[in-house]
Protein backbone atom coordinates (compact mmCIF):
# COMPACT_ATOMS: atom_id res chain seq x y z
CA UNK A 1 8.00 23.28 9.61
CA UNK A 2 9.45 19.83 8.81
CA UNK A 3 8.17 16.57 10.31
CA UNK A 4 10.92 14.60 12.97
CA UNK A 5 10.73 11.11 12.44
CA UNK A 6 11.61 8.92 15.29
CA UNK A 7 12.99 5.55 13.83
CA UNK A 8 10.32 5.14 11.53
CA UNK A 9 7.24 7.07 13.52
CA UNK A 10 6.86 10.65 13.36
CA UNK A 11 7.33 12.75 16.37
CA UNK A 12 4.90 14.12 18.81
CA UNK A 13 1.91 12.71 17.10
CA UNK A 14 -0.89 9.83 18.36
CA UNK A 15 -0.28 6.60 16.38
CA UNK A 16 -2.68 3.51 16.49
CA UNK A 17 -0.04 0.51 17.38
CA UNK A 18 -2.13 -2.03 16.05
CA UNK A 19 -1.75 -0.33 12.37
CA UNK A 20 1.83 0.09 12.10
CA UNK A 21 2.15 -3.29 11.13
CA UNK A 22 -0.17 -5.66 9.13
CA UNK A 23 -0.32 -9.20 8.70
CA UNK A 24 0.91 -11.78 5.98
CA UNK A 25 0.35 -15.05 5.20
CA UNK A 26 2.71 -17.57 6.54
CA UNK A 27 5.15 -14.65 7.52
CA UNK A 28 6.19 -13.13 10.95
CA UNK A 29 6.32 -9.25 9.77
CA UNK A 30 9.08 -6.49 11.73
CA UNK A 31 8.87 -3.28 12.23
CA UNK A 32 11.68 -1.04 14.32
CA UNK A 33 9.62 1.82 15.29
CA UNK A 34 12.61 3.35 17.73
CA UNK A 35 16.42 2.59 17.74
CA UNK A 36 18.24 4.50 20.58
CA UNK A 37 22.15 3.18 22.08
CA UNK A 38 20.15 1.95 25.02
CA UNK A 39 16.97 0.05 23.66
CA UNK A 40 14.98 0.05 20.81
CA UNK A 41 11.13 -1.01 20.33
CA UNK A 42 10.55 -3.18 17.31
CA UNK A 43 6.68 -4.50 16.24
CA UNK A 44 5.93 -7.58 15.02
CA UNK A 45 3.06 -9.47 13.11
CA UNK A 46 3.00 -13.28 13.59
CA UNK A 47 0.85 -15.50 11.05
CA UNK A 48 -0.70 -18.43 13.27
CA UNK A 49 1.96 -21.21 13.42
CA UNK A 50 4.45 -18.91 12.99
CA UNK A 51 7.39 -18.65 15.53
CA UNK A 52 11.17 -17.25 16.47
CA UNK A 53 12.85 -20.08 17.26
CA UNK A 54 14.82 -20.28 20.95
CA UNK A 55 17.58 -17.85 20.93
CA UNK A 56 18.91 -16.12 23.91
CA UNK A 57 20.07 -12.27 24.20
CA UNK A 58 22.20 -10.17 26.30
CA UNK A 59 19.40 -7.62 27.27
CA UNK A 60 16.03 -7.68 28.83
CA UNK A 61 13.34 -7.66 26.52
CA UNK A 62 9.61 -6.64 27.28
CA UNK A 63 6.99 -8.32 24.74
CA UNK A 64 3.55 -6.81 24.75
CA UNK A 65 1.15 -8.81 23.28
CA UNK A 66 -1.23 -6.45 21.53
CA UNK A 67 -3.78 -8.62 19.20
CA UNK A 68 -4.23 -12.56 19.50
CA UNK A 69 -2.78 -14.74 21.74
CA UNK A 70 1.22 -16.37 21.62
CA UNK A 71 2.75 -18.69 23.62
CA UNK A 72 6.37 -17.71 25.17
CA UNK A 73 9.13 -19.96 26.26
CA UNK A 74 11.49 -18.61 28.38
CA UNK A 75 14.28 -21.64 29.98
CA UNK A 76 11.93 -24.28 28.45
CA UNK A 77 8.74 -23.14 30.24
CA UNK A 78 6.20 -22.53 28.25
CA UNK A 79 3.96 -19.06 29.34
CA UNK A 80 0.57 -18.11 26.93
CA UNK A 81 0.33 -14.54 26.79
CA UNK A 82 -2.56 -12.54 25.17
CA UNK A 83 -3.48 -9.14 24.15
CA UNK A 84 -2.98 -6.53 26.90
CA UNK A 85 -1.03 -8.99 28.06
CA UNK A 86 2.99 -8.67 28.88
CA UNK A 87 5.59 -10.67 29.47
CA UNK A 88 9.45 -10.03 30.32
CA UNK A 89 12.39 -12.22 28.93
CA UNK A 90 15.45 -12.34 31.22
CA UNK A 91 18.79 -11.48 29.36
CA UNK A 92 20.88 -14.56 28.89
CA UNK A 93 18.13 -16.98 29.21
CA UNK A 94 17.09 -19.03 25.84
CA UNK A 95 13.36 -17.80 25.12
CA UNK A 96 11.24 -18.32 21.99
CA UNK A 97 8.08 -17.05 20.55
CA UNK A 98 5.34 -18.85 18.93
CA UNK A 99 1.85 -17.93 17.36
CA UNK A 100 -1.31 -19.89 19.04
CA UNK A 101 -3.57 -17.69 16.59
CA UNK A 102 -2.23 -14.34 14.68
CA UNK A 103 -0.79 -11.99 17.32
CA UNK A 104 0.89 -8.72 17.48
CA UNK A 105 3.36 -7.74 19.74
CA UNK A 106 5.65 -4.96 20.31
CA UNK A 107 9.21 -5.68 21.79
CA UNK A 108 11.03 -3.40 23.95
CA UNK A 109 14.77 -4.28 23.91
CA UNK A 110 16.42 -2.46 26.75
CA UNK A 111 20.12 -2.84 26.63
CA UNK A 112 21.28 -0.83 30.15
């Protein structure tokens, strides 16, 4: 029997989130773990300091903070977010992402 990858994970198997992606120095790190026509879910690694400057989208996008703690700014308010923490950014409106210590979040871009 062959294994089904999904995007980058394999199918129907436990994964620890938290290992799919590591850290680097002075780098944010990506991931796409899924990629379907209506949303895909992407993990990221974020070196304290780093950021993703303010850039806006046409979808809804779910960020859940898994390890550390980031601060979000979504139409120019600032929201800290921390892990097991989530926070939704509103299609159309400018939002950036920015690391208070390390973090790791997965991002769920839902595009219907």
């Amino acid at each position: 029997m062959s294994e089904k990858k999904v995007s980058g994970i394999p199918a129907a198997e436990v994964m620890a989130v938290q290992e799919l992606v590591e850290y680097q120095a002075g780098a944010v790190v990506s991931r796409q773990i899924v990629k379907r026509e209506k949303g895909n879910v992407t993990l990221f690694a974020f070196d304290a300091g780093q950021e993703l400057s303010e850039h806006t989208a046409p979808f809804d996008a779910l960020v859940h903070v898994i390890d550390g703690e980031a601060e979000i700014t979504i139409s120019g308010k600032p929201i800290r977010a921390k892990a097991g923490e989530m926070v939704l950014m509103p299609a159309n409106q400018p939002h950036g992402l920015k690391a208070i210590r390390r973090f790791k979040m997965v991002l769920t871009m839902i595009r219907a």
